[in-house]
Every structure is written in structure tokens, then in C-alpha cells.
C-alpha atoms as a PDB file:
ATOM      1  CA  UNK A   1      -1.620  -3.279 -19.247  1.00  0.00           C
ATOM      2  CA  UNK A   2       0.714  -5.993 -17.398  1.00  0.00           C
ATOM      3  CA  UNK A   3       2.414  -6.245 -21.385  1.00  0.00           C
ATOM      4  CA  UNK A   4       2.490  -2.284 -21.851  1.00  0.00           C
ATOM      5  CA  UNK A   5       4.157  -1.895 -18.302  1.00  0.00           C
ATOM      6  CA  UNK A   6       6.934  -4.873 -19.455  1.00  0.00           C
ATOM      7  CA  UNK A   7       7.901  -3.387 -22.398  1.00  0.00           C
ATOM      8  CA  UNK A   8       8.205   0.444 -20.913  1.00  0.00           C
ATOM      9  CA  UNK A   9      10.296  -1.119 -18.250  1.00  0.00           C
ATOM     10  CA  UNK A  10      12.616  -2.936 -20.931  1.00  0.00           C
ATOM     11  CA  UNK A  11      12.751  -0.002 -23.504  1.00  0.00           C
ATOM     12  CA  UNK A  12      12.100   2.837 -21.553  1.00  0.00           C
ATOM     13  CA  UNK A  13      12.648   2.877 -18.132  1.00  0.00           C
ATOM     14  CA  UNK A  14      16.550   2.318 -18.233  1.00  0.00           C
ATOM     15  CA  UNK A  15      17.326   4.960 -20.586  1.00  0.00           C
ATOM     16  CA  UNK A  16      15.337   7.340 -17.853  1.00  0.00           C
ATOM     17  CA  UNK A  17      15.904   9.559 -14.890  1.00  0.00           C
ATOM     18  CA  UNK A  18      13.934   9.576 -11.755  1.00  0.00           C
ATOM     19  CA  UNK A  19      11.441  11.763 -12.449  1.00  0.00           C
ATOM     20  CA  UNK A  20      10.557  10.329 -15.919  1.00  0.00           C
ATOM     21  CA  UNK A  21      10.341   7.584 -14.368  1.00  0.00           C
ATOM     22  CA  UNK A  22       8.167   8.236 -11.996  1.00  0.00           C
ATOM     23  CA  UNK A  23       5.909   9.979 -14.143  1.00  0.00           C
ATOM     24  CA  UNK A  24       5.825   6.734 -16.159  1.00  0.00           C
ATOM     25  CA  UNK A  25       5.216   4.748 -13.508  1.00  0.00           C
ATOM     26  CA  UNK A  26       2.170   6.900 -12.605  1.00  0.00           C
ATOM     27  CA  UNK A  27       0.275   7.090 -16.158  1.00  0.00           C
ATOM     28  CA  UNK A  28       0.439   3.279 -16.150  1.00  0.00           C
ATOM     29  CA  UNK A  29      -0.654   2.781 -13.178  1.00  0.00           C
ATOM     30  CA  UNK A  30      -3.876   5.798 -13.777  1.00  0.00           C
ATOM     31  CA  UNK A  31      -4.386   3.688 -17.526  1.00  0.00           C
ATOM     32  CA  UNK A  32      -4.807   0.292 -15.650  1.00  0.00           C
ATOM     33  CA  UNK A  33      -7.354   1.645 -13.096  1.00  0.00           C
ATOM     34  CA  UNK A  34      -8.953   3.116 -16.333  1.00  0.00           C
ATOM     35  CA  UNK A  35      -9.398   0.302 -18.035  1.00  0.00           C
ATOM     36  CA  UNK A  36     -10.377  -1.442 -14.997  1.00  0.00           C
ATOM     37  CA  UNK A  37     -13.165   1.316 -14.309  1.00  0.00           C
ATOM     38  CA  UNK A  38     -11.709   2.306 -11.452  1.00  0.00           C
ATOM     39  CA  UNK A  39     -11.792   6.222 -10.549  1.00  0.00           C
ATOM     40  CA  UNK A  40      -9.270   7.618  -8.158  1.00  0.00           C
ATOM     41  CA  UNK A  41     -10.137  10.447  -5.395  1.00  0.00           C
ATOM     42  CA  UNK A  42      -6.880  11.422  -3.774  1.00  0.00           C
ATOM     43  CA  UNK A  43      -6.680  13.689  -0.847  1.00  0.00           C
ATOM     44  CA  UNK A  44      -3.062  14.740  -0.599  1.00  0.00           C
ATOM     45  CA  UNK A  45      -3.304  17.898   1.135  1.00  0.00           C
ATOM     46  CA  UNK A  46      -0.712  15.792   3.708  1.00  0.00           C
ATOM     47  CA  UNK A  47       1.587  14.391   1.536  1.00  0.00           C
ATOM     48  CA  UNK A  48       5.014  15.661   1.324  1.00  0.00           C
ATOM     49  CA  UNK A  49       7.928  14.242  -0.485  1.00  0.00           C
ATOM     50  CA  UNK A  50      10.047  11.788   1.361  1.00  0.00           C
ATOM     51  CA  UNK A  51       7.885   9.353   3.355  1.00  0.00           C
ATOM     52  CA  UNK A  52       7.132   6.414   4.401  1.00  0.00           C
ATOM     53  CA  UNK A  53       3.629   5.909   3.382  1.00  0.00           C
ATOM     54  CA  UNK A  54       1.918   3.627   5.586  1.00  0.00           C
ATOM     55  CA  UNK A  55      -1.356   1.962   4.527  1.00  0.00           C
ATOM     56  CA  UNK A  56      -4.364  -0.305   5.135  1.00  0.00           C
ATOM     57  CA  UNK A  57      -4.440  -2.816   2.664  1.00  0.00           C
ATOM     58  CA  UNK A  58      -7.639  -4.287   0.754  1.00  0.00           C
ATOM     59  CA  UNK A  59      -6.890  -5.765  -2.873  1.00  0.00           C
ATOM     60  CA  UNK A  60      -3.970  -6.099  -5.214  1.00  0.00           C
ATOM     61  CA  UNK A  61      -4.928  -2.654  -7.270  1.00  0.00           C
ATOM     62  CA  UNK A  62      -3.828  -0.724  -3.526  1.00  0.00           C
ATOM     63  CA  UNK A  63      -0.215  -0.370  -5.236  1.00  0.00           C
ATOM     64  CA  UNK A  64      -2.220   1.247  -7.937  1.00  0.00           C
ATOM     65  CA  UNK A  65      -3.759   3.217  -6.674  1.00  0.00           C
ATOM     66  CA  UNK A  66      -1.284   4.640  -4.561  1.00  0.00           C
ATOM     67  CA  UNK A  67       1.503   4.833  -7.865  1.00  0.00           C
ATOM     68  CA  UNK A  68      -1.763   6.739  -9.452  1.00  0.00           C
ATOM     69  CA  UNK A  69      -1.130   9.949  -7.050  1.00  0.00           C
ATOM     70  CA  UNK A  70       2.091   8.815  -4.720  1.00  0.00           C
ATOM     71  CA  UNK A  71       4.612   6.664  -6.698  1.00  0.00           C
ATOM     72  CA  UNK A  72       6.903   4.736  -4.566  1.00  0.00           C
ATOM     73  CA  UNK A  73       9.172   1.854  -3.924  1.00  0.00           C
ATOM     74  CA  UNK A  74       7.286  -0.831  -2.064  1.00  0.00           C
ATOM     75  CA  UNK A  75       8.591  -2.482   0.476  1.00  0.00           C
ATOM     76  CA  UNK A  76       7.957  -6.120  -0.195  1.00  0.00           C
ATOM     77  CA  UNK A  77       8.083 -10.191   0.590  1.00  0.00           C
ATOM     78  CA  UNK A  78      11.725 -11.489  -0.913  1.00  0.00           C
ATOM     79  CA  UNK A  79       9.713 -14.022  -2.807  1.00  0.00           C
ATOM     80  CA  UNK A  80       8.183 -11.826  -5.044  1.00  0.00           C
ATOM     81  CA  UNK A  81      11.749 -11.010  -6.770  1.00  0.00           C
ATOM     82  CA  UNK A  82      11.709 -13.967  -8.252  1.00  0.00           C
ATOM     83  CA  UNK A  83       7.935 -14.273  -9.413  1.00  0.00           C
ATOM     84  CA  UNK A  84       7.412 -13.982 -13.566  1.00  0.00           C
ATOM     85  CA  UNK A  85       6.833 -10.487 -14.748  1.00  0.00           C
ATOM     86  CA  UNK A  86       5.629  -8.842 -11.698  1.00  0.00           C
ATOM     87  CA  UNK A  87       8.851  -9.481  -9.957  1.00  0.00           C
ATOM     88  CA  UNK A  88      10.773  -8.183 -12.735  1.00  0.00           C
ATOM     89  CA  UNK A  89       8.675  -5.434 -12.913  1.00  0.00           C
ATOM     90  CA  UNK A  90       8.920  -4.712  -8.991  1.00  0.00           C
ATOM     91  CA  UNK A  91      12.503  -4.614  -9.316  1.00  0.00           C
ATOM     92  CA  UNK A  92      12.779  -2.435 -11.857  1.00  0.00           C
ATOM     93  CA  UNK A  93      10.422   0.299  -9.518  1.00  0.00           C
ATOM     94  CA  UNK A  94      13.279  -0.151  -6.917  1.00  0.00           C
ATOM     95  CA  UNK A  95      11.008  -1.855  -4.526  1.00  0.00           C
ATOM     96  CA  UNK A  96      12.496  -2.786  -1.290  1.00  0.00           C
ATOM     97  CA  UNK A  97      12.867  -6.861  -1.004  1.00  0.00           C
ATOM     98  CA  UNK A  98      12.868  -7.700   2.911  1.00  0.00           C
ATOM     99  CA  UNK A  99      13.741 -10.835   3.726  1.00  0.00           C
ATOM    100  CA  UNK A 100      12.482 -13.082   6.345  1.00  0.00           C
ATOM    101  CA  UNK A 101      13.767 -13.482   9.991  1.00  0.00           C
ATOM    102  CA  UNK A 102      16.994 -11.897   9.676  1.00  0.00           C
ATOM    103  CA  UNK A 103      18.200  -9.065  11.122  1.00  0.00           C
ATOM    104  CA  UNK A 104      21.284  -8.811   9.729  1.00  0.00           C
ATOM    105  CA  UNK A 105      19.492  -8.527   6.553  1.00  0.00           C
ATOM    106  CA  UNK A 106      17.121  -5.893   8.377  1.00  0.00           C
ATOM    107  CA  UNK A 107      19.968  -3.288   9.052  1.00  0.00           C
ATOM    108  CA  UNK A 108      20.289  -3.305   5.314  1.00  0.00           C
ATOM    109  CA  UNK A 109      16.729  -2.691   4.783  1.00  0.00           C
ATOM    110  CA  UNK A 110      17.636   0.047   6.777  1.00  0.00           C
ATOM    111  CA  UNK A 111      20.268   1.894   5.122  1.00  0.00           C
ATOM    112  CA  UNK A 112      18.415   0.990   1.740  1.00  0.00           C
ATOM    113  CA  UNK A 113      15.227   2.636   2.737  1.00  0.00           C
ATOM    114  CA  UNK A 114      16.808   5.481   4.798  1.00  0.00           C
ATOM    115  CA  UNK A 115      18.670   6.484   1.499  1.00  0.00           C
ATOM    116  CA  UNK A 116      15.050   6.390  -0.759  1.00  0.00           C
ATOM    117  CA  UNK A 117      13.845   8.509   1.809  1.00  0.00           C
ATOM    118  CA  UNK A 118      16.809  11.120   2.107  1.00  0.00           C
ATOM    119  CA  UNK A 119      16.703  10.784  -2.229  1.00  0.00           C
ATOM    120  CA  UNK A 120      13.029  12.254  -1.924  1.00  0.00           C
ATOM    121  CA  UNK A 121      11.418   9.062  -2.945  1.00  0.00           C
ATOM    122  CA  UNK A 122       8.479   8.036  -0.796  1.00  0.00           C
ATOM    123  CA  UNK A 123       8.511   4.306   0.036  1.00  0.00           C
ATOM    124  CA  UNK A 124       5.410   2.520   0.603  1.00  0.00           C
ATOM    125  CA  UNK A 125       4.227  -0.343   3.215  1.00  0.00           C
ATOM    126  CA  UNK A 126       1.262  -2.136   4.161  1.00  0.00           C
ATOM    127  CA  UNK A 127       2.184  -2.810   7.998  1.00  0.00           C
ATOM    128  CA  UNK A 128      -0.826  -5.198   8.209  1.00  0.00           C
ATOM    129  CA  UNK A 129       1.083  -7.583   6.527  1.00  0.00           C
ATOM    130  CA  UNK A 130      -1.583  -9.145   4.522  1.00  0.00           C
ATOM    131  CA  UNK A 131      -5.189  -8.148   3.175  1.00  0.00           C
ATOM    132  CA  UNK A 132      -8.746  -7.585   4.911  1.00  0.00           C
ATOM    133  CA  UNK A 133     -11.965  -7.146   2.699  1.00  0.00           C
ATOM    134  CA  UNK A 134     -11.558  -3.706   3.813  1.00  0.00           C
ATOM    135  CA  UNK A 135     -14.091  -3.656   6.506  1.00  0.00           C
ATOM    136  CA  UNK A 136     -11.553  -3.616   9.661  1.00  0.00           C
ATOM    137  CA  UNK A 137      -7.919  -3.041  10.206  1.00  0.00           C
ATOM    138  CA  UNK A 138      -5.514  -6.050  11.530  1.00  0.00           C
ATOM    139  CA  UNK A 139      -2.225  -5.620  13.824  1.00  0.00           C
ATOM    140  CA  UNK A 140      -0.079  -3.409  12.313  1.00  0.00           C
ATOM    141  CA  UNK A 141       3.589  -4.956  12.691  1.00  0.00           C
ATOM    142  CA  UNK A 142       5.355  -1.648  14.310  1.00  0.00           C
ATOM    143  CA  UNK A 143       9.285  -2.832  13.149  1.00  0.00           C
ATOM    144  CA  UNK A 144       7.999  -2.081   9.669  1.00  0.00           C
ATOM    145  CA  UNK A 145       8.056   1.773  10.126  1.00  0.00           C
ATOM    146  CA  UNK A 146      11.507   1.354  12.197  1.00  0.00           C
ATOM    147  CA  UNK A 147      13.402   2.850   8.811  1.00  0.00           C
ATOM    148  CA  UNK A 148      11.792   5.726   8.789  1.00  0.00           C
ATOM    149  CA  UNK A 149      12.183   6.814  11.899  1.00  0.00           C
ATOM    150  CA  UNK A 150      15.278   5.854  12.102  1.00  0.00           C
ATOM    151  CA  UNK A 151      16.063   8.157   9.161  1.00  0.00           C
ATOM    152  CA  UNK A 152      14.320  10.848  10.706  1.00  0.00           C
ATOM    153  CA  UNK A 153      11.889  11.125   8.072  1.00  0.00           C
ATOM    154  CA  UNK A 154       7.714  11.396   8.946  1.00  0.00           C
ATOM    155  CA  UNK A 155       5.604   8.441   8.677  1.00  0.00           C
ATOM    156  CA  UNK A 156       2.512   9.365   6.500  1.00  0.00           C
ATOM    157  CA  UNK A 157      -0.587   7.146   7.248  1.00  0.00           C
ATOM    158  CA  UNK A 158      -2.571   6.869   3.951  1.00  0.00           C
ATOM    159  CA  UNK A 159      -6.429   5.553   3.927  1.00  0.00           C
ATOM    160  CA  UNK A 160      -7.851   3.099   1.222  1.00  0.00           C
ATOM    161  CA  UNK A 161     -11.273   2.580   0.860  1.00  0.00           C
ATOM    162  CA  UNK A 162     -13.012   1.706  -2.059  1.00  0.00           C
ATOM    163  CA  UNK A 163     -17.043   2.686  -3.153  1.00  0.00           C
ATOM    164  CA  UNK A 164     -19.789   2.098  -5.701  1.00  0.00           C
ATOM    165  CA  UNK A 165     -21.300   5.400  -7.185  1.00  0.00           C
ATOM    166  CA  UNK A 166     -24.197   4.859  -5.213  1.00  0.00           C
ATOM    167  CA  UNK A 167     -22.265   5.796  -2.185  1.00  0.00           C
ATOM    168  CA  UNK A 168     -21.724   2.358  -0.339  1.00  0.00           C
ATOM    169  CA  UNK A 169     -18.780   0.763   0.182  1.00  0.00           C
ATOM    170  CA  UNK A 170     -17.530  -1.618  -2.319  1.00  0.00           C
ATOM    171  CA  UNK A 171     -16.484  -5.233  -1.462  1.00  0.00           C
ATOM    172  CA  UNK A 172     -16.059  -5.843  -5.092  1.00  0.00           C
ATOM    173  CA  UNK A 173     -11.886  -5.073  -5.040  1.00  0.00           C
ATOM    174  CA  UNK A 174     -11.402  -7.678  -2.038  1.00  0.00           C
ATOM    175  CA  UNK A 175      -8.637  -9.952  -2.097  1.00  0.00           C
ATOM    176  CA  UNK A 176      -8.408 -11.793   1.213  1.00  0.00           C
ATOM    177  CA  UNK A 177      -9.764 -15.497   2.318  1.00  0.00           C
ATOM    178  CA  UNK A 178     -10.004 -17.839  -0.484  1.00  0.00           C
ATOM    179  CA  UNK A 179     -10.583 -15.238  -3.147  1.00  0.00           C
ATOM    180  CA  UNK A 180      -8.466 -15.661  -6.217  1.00  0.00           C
ATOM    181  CA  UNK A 181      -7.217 -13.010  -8.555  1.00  0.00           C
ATOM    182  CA  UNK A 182      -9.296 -14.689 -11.557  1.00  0.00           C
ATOM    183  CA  UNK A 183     -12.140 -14.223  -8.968  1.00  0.00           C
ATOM    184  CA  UNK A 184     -11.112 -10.361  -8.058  1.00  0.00           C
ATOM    185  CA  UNK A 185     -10.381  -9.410 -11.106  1.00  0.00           C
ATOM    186  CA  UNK A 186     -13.647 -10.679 -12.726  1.00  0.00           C
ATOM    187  CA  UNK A 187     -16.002  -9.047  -9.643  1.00  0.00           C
ATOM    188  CA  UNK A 188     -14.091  -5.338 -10.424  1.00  0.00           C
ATOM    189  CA  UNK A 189     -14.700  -5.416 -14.364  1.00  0.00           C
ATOM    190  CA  UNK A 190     -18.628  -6.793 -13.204  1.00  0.00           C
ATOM    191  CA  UNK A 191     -18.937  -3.327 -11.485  1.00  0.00           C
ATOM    192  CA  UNK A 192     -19.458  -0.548 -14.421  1.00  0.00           C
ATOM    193  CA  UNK A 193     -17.574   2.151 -12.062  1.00  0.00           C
ATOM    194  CA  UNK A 194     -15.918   2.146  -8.911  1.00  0.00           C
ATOM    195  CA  UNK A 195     -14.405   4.714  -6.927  1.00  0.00           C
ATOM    196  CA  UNK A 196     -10.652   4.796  -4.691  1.00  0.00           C
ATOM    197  CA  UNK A 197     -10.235   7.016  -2.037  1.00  0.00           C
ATOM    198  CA  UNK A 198      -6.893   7.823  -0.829  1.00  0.00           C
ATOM    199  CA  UNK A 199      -7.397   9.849   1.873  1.00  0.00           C
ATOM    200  CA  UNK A 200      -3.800  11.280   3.768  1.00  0.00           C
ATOM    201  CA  UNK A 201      -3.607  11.931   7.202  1.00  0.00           C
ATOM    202  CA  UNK A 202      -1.171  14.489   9.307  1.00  0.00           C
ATOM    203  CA  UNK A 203       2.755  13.033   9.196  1.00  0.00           C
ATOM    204  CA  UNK A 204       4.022  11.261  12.723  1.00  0.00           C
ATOM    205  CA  UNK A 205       6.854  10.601  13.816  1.00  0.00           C
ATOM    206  CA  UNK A 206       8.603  13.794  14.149  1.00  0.00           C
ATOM    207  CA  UNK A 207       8.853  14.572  17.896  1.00  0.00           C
ATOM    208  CA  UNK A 208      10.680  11.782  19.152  1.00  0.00           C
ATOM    209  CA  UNK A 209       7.830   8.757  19.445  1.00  0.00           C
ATOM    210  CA  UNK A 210       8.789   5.048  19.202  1.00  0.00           C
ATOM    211  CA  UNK A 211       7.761   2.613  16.643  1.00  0.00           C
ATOM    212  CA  UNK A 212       4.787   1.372  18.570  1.00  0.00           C
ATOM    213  CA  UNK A 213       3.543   4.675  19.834  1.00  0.00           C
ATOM    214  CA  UNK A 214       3.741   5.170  15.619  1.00  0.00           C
ATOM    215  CA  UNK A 215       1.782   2.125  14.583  1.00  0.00           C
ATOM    216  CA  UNK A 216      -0.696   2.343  17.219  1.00  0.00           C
ATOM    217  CA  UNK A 217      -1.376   6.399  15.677  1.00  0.00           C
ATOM    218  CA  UNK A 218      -1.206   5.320  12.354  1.00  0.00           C
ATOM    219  CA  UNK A 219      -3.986   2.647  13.072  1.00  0.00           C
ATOM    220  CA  UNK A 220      -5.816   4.938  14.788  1.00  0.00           C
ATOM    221  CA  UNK A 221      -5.654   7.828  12.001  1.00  0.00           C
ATOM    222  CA  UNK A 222      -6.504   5.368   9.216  1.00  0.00           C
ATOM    223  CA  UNK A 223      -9.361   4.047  10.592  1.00  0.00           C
ATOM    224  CA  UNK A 224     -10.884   7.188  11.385  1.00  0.00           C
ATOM    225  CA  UNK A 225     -10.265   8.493   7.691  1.00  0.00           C
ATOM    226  CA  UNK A 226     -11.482   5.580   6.190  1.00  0.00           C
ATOM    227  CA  UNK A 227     -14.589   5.217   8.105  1.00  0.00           C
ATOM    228  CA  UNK A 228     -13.825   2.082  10.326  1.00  0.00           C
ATOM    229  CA  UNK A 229     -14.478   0.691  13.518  1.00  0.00           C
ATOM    230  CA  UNK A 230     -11.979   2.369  15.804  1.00  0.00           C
ATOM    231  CA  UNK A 231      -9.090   0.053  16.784  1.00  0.00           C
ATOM    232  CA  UNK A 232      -9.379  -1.552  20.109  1.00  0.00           C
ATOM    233  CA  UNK A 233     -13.068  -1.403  20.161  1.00  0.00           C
ATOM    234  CA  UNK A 234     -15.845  -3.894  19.655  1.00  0.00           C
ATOM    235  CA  UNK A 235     -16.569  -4.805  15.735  1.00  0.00           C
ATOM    236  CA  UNK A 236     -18.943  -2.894  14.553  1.00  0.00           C
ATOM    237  CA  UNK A 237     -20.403  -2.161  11.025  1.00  0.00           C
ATOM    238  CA  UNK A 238     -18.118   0.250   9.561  1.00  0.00           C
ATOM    239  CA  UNK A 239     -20.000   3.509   7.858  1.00  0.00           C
ATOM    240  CA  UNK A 240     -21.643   2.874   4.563  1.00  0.00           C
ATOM    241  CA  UNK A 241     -21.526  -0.693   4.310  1.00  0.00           C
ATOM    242  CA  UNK A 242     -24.861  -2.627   4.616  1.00  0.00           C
ATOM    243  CA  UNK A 243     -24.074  -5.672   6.483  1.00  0.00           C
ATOM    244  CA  UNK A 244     -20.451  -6.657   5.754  1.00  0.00           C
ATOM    245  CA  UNK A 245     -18.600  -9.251   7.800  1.00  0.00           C
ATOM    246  CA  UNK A 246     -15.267 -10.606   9.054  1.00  0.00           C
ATOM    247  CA  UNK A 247     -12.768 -11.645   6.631  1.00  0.00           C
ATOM    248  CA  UNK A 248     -10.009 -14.000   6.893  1.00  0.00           C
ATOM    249  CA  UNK A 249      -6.784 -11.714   5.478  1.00  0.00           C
ATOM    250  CA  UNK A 250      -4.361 -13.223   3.032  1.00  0.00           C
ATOM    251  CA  UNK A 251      -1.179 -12.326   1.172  1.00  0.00           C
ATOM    252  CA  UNK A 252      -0.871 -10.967  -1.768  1.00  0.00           C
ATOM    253  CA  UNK A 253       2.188 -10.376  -4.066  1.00  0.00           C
ATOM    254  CA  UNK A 254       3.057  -6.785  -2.141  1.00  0.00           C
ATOM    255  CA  UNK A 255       2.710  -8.742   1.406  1.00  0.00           C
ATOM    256  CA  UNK A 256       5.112  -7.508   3.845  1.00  0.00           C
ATOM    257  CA  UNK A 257       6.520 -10.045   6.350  1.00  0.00           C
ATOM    258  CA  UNK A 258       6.979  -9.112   9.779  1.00  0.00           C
ATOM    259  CA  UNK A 259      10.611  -8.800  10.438  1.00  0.00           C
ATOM    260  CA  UNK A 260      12.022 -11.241  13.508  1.00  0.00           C
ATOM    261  CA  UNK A 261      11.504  -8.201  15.910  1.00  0.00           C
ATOM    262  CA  UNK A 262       7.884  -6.981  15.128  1.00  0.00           C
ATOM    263  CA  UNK A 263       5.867  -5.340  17.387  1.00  0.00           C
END
């Protein structure tokens, strides 16, 4: 799949417009859940062209599974640029590079995403910054929605969950602690099916709130729609999941730094 999305990038995807290749960027991104037996169930009755979707992030398929129903330019860690194939590839899906500790470089990030946004493109971020085993939510770094509203354009909280036919939550798609993708990768293609829900949430942002106010209602509406313990509150086990515990969160390639002035 990695080799089929190279070469449509190199041979297709600069002889194409915008919505070709978008559309391109979806069907690769439904064939590799496919293969990796991973069915998608998307409730968009929210979504609406033009925002910044914000997301709780779990395991390195997320950006999947969101290009399966929402494709977008991630924002993203300016390491990953330079990373073999899946920096190239990144690029090519005008992802967003942000760059650490500099604001200069943030009013830039600014204008870039503003102008995605006012395009029609929705631009994705995962304002926790790094992954859980999808059991809780971490901080959620408030400057990262700052373009949006800034832009004036809504901030749409997406939920990502992921389940085992049987109806419990799935641990299986983890990529947080020590966990490497050999590891991840072999645990999904142990399960015969698994299921992602994408669950959308009512737009914020629109009547005047700050960047915090945001974050914290973001958190708030994401944890309710995927079935987690309520920010704030004491941990608790989260619905459908025998017995899961704390996880130590770490980054993956579509981590999202916390700019100099996060919240």
C-alpha cells in the first residue's frame, strides 16, 4: 500500500486537481484499512467543508482513517518532512510542517492554514500532541486550534475509537509506550476484523470563544462521543473495555508539537 501510494503521488498526483486528488487520497487510504481488516463507521452528519478537524489520537492508522471519510492536510512535526517515503508522501498531501518554538514561524502556520481553510480544504490536528492506547484523553495544547479561529472558520472535534466485532473496545491499534510499529502492525493483522468509529461532534468556535474555552469543549465533546472518562474527573474504566489501564503516550510520525505559546 505504502509502494501503491508512492507511485500515485509520483505519476499521478501532479498531473491532478484538488478534487482528484482528494478522491485519490481517500481510496488509498479506504484500500489500506482493507487490507489491514479494518472497517470504517463514520458519522459525519457534522462535518462541513472547511475545518479544522480536531482529534483524539490512538495509533498511526488515525490519519487513515480520517483521509477514509475527511481528507485533509495534517498539521505535523517539521521532522517528518524529511523522513523516507512518508515525508515525501506528507508533502505531497500539503500537510502543514510546524516547526518548533518559533513564533515567527507560527504566524506563517497561520496564514498557511487560514488559506487551506478559506480554499475549502479541512486541515487536521491531533491537539494531544502524542498517542494514548485510547482509553483516556491527555492535555489538549489549545495554540494548536489558534488558526482556525483566527480564520474564522469552526473547529470540528472528531472522535476515534476503535472495536472488535464482539462489541468491546479494541486495544489492538495502540501505538503509545514502548510499542513499536512492527509490534502494532503485527497485533492489527492478528485481529480477523476490526472496526473505526469516527464519530463528529457539533462545530465550535463560531461565537466569539478563545482558544482555551475551544480546547477545553473539544475535550469535553470527544470524550463524551467516544465513550471516555469525562475530562477533569477521576479515571475510570471507560465504556466497553474490560479492564484497560493507563498508558504512557508517545509520538508518532503525525505528532504535533506544542507551539512556544501552548495552552
Amino acid at each position: 500500500m505504502i509502494v501503491s501510494g508512492v507511485l500515485g503521488a509520483l505519476c499521478i498526483f501532479p498531473l491532478s486537481n484538488e478534487k482528484v486528488r482528494l478522491r485519490l487520497l481517500t481510496a488509498w487510504s479506504v484500500a489500506l484499512l482493507k487490507g489491514l481488516g479494518i472497517q470504517v463507521d463514520a458519522d459525519l452528519r457534522h462535518a462541513t467543508p472547511g475545518v479544522l478537524v480536531v482529534a483524539n489520537h490512538i495509533s498511526w492508522i488515525d490519519i487513515f482513517v480520517i483521509n477514509a471519510v475527511l481528507p485533509s492536510a495534517f498539521i505535523s512535526k517539521e521532522e517528518v518532512r524529511h523522513w523516507p517515503i512518508f515525508g515525501w508522501l506528507a508533502t505531497k498531501n500539503d500537510t502543514v510542517f510546524l516547526r518548533r518554538g518559533s513564533r515567527g514561524h507560527a504566524r506563517i502556520i497561520n496564514q498557511q492554514i487560514g488559506q487551506l481553510l478559506a480554499d475549502g480544504r479541512d486541515v487536521a490536528v491531533f491537539p494531544e500532541g502524542t498517542t494514548t492506547d485510547g482509553t483516556h484523553l491527555l492535555h489538549f495544547h489549545a495554540a494548536l486550534l489558534q488558526p482556525a479561529l483566527l480564520a474564522k472558520h469552526p473547529v470540528l472535534p472528531v472522535a476515534l475509537s476503535y472495536w472488535e466485532p464482539d462489541g468491546q473496545r479494541s486495544l489492538a491499534p495502540r501505538y503509545d509506550g514502548d510499542i513499536s510499529l512492527g509490534q502494532c502492525l503485527a497485533t492489527i493483522l492478528g485481529r480477523k476484523r476490526l472496526i473505526a468509529k469516527l464519530v463528529t461532534t457539533p462545530p465550535l468556535g463560531l461565537n466569539g470563544e478563545d482558544r482555551r474555552q475551544v480546547a477545553t469543549e473539544a475535550r469535553l465533546a470527544i470524550a463524551l462521543a467516544a465513550g471516555l472518562p469525562q475530562p477533569n474527573n477521576p479515571p475510570e474504566r471507560p465504556a466497553g473495555l474490560p479492564g484497560a489501564g493507563q498508558s504512557v503516550g508517545r509520538p508518532t510520525s503525525s505528532q504535533c508539537p506544542a507551539p512556544v505559546d501552548s495552552a
